[in-house]
Protein backbone atom coordinates (compact mmCIF):
# COMPACT_ATOMS: atom_id res chain seq x y z
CA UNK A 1 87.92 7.85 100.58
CA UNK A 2 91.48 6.66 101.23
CA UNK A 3 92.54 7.14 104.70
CA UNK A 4 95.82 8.58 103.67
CA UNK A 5 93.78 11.44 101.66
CA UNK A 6 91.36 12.21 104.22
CA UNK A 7 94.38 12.14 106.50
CA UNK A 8 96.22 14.97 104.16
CA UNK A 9 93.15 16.73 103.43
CA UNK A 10 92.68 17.69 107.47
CA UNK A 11 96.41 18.33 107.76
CA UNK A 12 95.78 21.18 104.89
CA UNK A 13 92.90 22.63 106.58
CA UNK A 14 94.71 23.08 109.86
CA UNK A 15 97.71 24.53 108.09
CA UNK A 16 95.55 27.03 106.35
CA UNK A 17 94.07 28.07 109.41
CA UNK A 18 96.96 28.16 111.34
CA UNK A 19 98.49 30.46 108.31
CA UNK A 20 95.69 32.52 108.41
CA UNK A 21 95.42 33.32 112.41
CA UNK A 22 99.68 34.35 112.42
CA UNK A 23 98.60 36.80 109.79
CA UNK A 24 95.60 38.47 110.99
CA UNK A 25 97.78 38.69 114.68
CA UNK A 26 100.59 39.89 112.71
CA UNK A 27 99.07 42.75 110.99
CA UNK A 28 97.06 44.06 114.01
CA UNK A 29 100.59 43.79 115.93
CA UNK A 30 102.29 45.85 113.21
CA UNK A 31 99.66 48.51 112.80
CA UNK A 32 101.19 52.00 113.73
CA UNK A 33 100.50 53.17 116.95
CA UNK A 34 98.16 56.86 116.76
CA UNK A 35 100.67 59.59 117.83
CA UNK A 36 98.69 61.91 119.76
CA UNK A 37 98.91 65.74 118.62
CA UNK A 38 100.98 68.20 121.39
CA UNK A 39 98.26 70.87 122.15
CA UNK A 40 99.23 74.12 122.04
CA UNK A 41 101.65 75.61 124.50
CA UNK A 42 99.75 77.95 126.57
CA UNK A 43 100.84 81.69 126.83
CA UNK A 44 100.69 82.94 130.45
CA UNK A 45 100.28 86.12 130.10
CA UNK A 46 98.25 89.53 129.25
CA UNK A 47 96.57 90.50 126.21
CA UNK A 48 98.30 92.93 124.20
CA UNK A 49 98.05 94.95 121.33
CA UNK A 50 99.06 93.56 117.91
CA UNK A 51 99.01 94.69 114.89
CA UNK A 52 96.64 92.31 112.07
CA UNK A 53 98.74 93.46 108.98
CA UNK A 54 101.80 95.47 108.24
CA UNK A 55 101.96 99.38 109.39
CA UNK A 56 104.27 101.12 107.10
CA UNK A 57 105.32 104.84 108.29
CA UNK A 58 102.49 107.06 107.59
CA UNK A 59 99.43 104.84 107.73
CA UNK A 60 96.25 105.93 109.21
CA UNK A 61 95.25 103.75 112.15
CA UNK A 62 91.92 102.08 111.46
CA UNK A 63 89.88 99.97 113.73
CA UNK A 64 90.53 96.72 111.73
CA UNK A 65 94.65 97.65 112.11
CA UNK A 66 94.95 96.18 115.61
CA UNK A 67 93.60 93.24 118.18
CA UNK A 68 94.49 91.40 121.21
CA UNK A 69 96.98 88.86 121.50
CA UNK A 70 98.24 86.89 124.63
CA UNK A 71 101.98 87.24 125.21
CA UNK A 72 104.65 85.65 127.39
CA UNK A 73 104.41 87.92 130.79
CA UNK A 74 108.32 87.79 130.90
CA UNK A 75 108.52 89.99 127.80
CA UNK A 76 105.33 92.87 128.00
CA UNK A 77 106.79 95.68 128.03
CA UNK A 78 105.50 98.98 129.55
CA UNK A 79 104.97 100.88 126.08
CA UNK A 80 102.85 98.16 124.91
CA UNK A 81 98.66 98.31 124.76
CA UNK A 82 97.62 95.40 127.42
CA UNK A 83 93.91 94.73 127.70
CA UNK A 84 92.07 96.83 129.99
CA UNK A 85 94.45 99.48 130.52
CA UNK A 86 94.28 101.23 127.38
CA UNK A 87 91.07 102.96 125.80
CA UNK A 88 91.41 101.63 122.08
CA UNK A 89 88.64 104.49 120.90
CA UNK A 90 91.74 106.87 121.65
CA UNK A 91 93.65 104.95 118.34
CA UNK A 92 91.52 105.41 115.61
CA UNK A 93 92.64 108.12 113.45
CA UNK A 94 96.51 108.02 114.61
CA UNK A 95 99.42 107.55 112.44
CA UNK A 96 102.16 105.25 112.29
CA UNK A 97 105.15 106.81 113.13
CA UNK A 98 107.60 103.91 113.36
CA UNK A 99 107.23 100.99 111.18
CA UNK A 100 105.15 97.48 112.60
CA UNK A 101 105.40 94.70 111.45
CA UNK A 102 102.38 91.80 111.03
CA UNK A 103 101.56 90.19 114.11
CA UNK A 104 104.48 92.65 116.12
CA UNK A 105 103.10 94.44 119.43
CA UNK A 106 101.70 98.06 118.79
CA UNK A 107 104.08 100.36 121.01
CA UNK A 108 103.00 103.49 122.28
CA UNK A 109 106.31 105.52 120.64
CA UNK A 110 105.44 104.17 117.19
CA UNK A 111 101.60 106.04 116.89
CA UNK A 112 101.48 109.94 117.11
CA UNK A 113 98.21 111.13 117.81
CA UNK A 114 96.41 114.17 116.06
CA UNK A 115 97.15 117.05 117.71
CA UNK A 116 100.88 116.24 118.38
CA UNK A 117 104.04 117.16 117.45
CA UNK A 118 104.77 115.86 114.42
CA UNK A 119 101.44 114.10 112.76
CA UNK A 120 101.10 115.73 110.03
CA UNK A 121 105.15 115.18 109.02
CA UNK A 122 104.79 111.82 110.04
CA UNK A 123 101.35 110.92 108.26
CA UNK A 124 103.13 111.94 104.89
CA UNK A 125 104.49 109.48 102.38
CA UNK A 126 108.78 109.69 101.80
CA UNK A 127 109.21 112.11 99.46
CA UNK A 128 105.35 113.86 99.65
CA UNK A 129 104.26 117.46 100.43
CA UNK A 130 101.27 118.97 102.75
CA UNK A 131 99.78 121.80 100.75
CA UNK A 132 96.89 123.19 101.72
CA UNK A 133 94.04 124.49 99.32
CA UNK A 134 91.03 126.90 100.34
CA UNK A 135 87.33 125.17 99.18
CA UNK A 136 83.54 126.71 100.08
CA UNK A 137 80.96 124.72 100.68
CA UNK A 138 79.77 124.31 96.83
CA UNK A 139 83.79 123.38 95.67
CA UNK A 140 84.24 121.49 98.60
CA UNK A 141 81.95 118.41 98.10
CA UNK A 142 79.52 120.10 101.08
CA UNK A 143 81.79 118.76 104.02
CA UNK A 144 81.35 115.18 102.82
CA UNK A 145 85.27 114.55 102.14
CA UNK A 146 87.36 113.23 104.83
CA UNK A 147 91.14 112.58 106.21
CA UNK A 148 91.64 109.97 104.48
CA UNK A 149 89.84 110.21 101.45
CA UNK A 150 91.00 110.83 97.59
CA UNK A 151 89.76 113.91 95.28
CA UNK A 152 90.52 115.25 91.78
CA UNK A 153 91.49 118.88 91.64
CA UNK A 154 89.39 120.96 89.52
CA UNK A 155 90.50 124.05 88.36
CA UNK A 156 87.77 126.91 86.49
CA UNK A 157 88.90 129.67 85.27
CA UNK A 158 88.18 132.54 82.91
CA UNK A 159 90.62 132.96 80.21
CA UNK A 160 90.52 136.58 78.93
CA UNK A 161 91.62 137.30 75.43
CA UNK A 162 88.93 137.52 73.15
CA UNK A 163 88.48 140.60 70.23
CA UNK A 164 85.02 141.21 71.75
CA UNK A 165 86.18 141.61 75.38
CA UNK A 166 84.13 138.20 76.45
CA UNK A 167 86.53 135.35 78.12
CA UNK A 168 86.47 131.74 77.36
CA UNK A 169 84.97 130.14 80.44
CA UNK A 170 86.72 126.17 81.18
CA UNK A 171 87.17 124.01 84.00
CA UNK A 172 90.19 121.47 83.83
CA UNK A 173 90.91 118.41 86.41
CA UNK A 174 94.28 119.26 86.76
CA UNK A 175 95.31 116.31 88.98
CA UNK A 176 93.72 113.20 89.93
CA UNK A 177 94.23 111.08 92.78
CA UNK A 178 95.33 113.16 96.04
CA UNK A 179 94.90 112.21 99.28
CA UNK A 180 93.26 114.49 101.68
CA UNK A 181 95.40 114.74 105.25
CA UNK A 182 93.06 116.83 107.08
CA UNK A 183 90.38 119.31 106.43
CA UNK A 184 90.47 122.65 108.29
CA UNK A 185 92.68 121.79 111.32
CA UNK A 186 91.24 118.03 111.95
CA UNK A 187 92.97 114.99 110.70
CA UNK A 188 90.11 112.64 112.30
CA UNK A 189 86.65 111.22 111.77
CA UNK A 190 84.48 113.24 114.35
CA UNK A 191 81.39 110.87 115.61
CA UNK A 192 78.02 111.69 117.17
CA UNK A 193 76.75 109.93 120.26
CA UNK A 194 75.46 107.17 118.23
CA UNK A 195 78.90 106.43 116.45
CA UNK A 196 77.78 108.20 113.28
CA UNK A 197 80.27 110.19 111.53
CA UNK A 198 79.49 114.06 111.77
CA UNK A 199 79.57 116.04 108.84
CA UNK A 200 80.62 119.47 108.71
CA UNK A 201 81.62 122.14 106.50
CA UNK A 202 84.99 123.64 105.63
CA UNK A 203 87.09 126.42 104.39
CA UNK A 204 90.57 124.70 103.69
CA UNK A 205 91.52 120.87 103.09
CA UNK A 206 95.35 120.08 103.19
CA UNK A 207 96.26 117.17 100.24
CA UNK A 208 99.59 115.15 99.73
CA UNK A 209 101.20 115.78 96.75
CA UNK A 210 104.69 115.36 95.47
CA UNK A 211 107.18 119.02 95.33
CA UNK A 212 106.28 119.43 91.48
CA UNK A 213 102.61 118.82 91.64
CA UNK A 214 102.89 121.24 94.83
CA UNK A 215 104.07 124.04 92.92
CA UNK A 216 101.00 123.38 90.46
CA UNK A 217 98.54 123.77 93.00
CA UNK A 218 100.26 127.25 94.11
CA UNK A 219 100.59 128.49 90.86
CA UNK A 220 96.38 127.03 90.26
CA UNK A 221 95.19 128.94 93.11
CA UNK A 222 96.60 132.25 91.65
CA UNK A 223 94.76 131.22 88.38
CA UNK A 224 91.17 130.26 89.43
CA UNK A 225 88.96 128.74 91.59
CA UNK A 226 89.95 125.27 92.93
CA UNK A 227 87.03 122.68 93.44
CA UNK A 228 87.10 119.03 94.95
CA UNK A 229 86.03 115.92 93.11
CA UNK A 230 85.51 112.59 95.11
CA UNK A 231 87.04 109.79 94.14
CA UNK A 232 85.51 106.24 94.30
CA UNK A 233 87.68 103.54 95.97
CA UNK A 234 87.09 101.05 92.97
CA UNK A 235 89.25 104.06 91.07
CA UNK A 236 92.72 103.08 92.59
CA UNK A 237 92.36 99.72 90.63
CA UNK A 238 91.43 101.33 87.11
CA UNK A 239 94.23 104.21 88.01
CA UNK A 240 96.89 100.96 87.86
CA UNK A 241 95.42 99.45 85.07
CA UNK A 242 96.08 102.41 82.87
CA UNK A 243 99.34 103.39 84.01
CA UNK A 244 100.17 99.61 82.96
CA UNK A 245 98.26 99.91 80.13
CA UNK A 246 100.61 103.00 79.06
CA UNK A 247 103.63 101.77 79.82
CA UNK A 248 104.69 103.39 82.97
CA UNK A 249 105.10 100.42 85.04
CA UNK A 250 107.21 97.81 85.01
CA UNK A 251 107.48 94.66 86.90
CA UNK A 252 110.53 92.52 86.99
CA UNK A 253 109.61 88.59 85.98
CA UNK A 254 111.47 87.33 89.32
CA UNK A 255 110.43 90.27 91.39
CA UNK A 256 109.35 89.11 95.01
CA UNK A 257 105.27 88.75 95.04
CA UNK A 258 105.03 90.96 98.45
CA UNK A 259 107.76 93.52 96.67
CA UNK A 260 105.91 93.50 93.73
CA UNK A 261 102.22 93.96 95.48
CA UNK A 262 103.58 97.13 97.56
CA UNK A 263 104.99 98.53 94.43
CA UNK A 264 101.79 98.34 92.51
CA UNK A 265 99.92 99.98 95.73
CA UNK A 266 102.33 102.43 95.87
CA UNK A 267 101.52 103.18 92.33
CA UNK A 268 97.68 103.24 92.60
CA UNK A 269 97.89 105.14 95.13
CA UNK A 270 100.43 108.11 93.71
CA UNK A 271 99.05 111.77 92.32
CA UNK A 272 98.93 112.10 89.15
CA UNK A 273 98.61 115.31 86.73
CA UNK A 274 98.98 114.09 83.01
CA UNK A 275 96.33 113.40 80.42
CA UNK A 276 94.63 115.69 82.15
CA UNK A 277 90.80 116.79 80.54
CA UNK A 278 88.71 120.09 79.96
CA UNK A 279 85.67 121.23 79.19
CA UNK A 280 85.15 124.85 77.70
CA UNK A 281 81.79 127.01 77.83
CA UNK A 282 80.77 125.36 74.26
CA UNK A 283 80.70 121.90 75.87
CA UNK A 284 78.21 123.17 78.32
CA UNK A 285 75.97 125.32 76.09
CA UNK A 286 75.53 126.53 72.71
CA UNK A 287 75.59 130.26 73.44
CA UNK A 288 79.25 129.65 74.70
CA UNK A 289 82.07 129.93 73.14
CA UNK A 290 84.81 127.10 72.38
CA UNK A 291 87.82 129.18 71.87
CA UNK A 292 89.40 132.85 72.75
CA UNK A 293 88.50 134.57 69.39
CA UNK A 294 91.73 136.54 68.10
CA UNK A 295 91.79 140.29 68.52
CA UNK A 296 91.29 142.93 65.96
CA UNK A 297 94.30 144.09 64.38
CA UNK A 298 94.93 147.88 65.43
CA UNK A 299 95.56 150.54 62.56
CA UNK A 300 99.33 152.28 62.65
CA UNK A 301 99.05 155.61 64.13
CA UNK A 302 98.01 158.34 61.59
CA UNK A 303 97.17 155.95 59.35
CA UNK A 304 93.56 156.64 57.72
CA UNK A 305 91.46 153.41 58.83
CA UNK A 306 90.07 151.18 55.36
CA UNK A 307 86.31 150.87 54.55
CA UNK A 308 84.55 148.56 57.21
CA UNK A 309 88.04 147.85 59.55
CA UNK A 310 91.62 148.91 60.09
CA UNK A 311 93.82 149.23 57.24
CA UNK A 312 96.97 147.13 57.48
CA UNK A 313 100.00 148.24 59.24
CA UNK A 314 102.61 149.61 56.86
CA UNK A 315 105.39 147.03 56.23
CA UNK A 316 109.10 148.28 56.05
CA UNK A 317 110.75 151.83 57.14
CA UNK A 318 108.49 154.66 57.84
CA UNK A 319 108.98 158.39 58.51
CA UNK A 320 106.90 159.99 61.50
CA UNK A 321 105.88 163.78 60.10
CA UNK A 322 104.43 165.64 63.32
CA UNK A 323 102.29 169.03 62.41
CA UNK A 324 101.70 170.80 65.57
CA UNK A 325 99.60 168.11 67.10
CA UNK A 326 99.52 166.00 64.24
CA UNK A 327 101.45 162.91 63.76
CA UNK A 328 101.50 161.45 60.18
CA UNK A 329 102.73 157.69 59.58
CA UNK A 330 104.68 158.02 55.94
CA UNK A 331 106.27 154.85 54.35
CA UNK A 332 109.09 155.16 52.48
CA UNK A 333 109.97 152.64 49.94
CA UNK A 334 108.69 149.68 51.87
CA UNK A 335 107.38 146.29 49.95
C-alpha cells in the first residue's frame, strides 16, 4: 500500500474518532438537568372539620358529610370542629342551616341540631311545607320508615253511592315521592348499644310537600285512611327518567354541567301527585264491585208505582190535588 494512502487512511480514523468523542461529551453536557419536585408545604396547624361535598340549606348531616383537615393555626376559628374537642357522634342527624361549601370548614352556627329552635324550618326545602299525617302500625310500614326516607301516600276509602246501599271500596296512591322529616317528634336515627338502628312504632310521621300538595293531604285525611308506601332509592332515577320522558324537563344545550346536575336532583327528588293509580274492590276479588252502581229512580209523590219498579216521573206542569191527607200528583198537558 502507498504510503500516502495508509498515511490518509489513519488521518480518517482519528478524525472519526475524534468526531465521535465531541458528540457523545456534547450530548451528555446538554442533557436537561432533573428538576426536583417542591414537596408539599406543610400546614401547622389543628385538624378541623371540613365538609367532603357541598351542604346546601336543608341537608341532613350524614357521617360521610364531614372529615378532618389540617388548617393554618393563624386562621381556626373558635366556631370551627378541631379534632379532639368536639364529639362528632353529636352531628349525625343535624341539618344544614347555612350553606357549605366543598372542602369549606363546618362552623358550629351553620348546623342546628334536633331539638332546637328552628330544625324543622330549616331542614325544609325553599318553597316546601311540614304537614304532618297520623299512620298505625299496619299503614305505617311497622316503624320501619325513617327521617330521611321517601314514601307514597296511599289513600283507601269507601265511596258510598250505590242503589243497593253497598260502597265501592278503592285505594289510590295519591302522591309519590315525599320525604319523611320526622316521625312522631324525632327527626333522628335512634341506635342501640351495638350501633344498630332501633326500630319503633309510631302514630304520626311529618312529610315535605309543596303548599298545593299540602292542601291534598288535609283534604285526604278528611276522606279516608292514609297509609305509607316505601320507596326504593333506585326510584329517584326512574322518577327523572319519566318526567323527561314526558316532557316536563328541560335542559338548556349550554347549561353549566354542575347547574344542570343539581337541577335534575332537584327534580328527582320533588313530590309528585299526577298520573296517579287505583285499584277498586273488583281488582282485588270477584265478589267486589268495580263501580258505584246508579240509584233507583224514585216514583213522584202520589204517583201509583208501575209493575216490577217505579213509574217514571211525570214530565211538564203538574197540579198537586190534596184530599184530607191525600196528596194526588195530576199532569196537565205535559209531553
Amino acid at each position: 500500500m502507498d504510503v500516502k494512502k495508509l498515511a490518509l487512511l489513519i488521518g480518517a480514523l482519528l478524525l472519526a474518532g475524534v468526531s465521535a468523542f465531541m458528540a457523545k461529551s456534547m450530548f451528555t453536557g446538554a442533557a436537561a438537568p432533573q428538576a426536583n419536585a417542591a414537596a408539599a408545604p406543610q400546614v401547622n396547624g389543628p385538624e378541623v372539620l371540613v365538609a367532603t361535598r357541598a351542604l346546601p340549606v336543608g341537608t341532613i348531616i350524614e357521617p360521610d358529610s364531614f372529615r378532618y383537615q389540617p388548617w393554618p393555626k393563624d386562621l381556626v376559628e373558635k366556631a370551627y370542629f378541631i379534632k379532639g374537642e368536639s364529639d362528632l357522634t353529636t352531628l349525625t342527624g343535624t341539618v344544614v342551616r347555612v350553606a357549605v361549601t366543598a372542602g369549606s370548614p363546618i362552623t358550629q352556627g351553620s348546623l342546628v341540631k334536633p331539638g332546637d329552635r328552628g330544625f324543622l324550618a330549616a331542614a325544609l326545602g325553599p318553597g316546601m311545607r311540614a304537614v304532618t299525617v297520623p299512620v298505625s302500625a299496619q299503614s305505617g310500614v311497622a316503624g320501619f320508615v325513617f327521617p330521611g326516607d321517601r314514601i307514597d301516600l296511599v289513600l283507601t276509602q269507601d265511596v258510598p253511592g250505590g242503589g243497593d246501599g253497598q260502597p265501592l271500596k278503592a285505594s289510590e296512591t295519591i302522591i309519590r315521592n315525599l320525604r319523611v322529616l320526622a316521625t312522631d317528634q324525632r327527626t333522628d336515627n335512634t341506635v342501640d348499644e351495638e350501633g344498630k338502628t332501633v326500630v319503633a312504632t309510631f302514630s304520626t310521621v311529618t312529610l315535605e310537600a309543596t303548599p298545593k300538595i299540602a292542601e291534598k293531604i288535609a283534604v285526604a285525611q278528611n276522606i279516608g285512611q292514609l297509609s305509607l308506601s316505601l320507596r326504593s332509592i333506585a326510584d329517584n332515577t326512574a322518577e327523572l327518567e319519566r318526567a323527561i320522558a314526558a316532557g316536563e324537563v328541560s335542559v338548556p344545550d349550554n347549561a353549566d354541567p354542575k347547574a344542570e346536575k343539581q337541577m335534575l336532583l332537584a327534580i328527582a327528588n320533588r313530590p309528585v301527585d299526577t298520573d296517579t293509580t287505583f285499584t277498586v274492590g273488583a281488582d282485588v276479588s270477584r265478589f267486589q264491585r268495580r263501580s258505584v252502581p246508579a240509584k233507583a229512580e224514585q216514583p213522584a209523590a202520589g204517583a201509583a208505582p208501575a209493575t216490577g219498579g217505579y213509574a217514571a216521573a211525570p214530565a211538564g206542569p203538574v197540579v198537586r190535588v190534596a184530599r184530607g191527607n191525600t196528596v194526588t200528583v195530576v199532569p196537565v198537558g205535559g209531553k
